[in-house]
Protein backbone atom coordinates (compact mmCIF):
# COMPACT_ATOMS: atom_id res chain seq x y z
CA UNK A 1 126.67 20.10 111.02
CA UNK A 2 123.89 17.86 112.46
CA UNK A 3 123.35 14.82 110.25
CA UNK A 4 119.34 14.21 109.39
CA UNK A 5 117.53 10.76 110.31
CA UNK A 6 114.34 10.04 109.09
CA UNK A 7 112.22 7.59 111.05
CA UNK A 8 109.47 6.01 110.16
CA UNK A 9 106.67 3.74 112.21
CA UNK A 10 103.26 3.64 112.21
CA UNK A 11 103.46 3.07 116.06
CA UNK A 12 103.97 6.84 117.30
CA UNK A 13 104.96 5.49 120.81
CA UNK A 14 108.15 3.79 118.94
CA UNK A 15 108.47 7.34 116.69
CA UNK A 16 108.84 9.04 119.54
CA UNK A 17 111.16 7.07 121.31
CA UNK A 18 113.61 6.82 118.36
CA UNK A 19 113.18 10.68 118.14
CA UNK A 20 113.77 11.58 121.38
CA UNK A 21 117.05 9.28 121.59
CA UNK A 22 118.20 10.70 118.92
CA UNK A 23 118.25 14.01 119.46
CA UNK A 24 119.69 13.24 122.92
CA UNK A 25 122.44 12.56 120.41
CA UNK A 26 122.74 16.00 118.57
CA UNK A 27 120.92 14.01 115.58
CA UNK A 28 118.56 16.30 113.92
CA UNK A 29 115.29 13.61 113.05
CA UNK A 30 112.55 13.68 111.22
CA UNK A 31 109.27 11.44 111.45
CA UNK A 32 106.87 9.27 109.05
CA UNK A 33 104.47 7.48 109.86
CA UNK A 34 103.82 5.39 106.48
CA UNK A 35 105.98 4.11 103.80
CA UNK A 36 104.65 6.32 101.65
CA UNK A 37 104.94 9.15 103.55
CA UNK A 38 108.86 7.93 103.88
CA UNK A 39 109.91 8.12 100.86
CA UNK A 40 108.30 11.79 100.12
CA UNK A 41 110.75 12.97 103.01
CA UNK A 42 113.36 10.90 101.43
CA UNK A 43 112.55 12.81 98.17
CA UNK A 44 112.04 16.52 99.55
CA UNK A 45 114.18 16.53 102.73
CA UNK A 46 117.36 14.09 101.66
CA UNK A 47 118.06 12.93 105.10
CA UNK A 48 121.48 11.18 105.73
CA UNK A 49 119.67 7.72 107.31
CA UNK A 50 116.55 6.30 107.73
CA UNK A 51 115.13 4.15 110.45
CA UNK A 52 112.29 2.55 109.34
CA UNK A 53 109.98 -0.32 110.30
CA UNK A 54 108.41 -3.25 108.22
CA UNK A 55 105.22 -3.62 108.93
CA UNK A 56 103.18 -0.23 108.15
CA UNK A 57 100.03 0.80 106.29
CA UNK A 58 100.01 2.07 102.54
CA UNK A 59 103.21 0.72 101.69
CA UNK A 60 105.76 -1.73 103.79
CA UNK A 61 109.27 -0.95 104.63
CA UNK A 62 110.50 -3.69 102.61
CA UNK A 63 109.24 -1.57 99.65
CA UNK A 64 110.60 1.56 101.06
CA UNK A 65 113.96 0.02 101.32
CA UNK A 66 113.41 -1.87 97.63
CA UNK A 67 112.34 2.01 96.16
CA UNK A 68 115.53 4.17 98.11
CA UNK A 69 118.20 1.56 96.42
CA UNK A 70 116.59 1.56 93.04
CA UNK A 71 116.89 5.31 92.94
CA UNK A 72 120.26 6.56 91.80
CA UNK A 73 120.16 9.27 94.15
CA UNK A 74 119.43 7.50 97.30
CA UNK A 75 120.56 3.86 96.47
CA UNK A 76 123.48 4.19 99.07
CA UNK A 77 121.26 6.07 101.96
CA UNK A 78 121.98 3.66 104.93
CA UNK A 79 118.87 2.31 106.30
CA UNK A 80 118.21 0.84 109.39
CA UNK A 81 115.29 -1.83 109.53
CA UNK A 82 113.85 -1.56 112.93
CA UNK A 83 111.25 -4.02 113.20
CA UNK A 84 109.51 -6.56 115.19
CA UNK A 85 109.69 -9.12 112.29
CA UNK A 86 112.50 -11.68 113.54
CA UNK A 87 111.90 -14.60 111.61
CA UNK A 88 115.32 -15.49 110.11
CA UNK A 89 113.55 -15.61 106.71
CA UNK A 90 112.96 -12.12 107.68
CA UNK A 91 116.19 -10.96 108.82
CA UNK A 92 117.51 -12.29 105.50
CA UNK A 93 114.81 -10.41 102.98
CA UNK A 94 115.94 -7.53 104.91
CA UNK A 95 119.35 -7.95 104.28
CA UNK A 96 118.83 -8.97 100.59
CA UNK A 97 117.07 -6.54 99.52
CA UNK A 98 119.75 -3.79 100.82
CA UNK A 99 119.25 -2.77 104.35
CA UNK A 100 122.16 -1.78 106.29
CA UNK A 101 121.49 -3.16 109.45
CA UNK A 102 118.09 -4.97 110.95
CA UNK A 103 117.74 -4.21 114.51
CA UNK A 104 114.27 -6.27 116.20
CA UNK A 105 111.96 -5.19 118.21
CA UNK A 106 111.83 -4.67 121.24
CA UNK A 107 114.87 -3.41 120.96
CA UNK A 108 117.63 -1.14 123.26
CA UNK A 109 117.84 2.76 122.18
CA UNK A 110 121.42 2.81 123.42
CA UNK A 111 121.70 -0.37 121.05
CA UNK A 112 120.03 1.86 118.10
CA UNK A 113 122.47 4.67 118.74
CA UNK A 114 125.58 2.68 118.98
CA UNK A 115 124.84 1.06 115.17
CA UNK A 116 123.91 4.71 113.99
CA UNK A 117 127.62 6.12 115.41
CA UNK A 118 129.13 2.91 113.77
CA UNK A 119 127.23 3.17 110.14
CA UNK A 120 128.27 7.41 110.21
CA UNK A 121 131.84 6.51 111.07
CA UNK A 122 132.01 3.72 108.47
CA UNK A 123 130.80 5.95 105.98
CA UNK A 124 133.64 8.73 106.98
CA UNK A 125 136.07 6.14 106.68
CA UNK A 126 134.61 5.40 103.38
CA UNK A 127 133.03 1.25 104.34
CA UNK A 128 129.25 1.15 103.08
CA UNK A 129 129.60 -2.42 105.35
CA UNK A 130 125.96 -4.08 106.81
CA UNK A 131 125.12 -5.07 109.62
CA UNK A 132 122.42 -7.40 110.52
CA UNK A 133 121.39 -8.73 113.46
């Protein structure tokens, strides 16, 4: 079966471009386009990942990523921060406050996939590892 990846950016251009590599992929993906928006999806739709930016209106992904690991339910949902913020002060907030890997912008879809394949297979294998970069 498929696994599910939300993404989430309030830049459609990047939505789109996540999507579509994706699904190149056999990834099945849905698409937000606020934080708060996210984590409704997150809620209703339990997708296995999420790929979501920083910067967006209503609520940031920072918070996103601070209300998925609070949750019990969703507090070990890998989540990919894909972002244009790349300030190391940045990179580390990400990382502290739970994100599985921080990918900047611009950044390489064939990059994107490869940490995707790598955080599903680590998960098989039963490693919850992060990766930040």
């Amino acid at each position: 079966m498929a696994k599910t990846i939300l993404t989430v950016d309030d830049e459609r251009s990047i939505v789109r471009l996540v999507q579509v590599n994706l699904e190149r992929q056999g990834y099945n993906v849905l698409t937000a386009f606020d934080g708060r928006d996210a984590l409704e999806k997150i809620a209703s739709s339990r997708p296995d990942m999420v790929i979501c930016d920083v910067m967006m209106p209503y609520m940031d992904g920072l918070e996103v990523l601070r209300q998925v690991r609070l949750n019990e339910d969703t507090r070990d949902l890998p989540v990919i921060m894909l972002t244009a913020k790349a300030m190391d002060h940045d990179v580390f907030e990400g990382y502290v406050r739970g994100a599985t890997c921080y990918l900047t912008k611009p950044f390489s879809p064939p990059e994107l996939i490869s940490f995707v394949k790598r955080i599903f297979a680590a998960e098989e294998e039963g490693d919850s590892g992060r990766y930040v970069l």
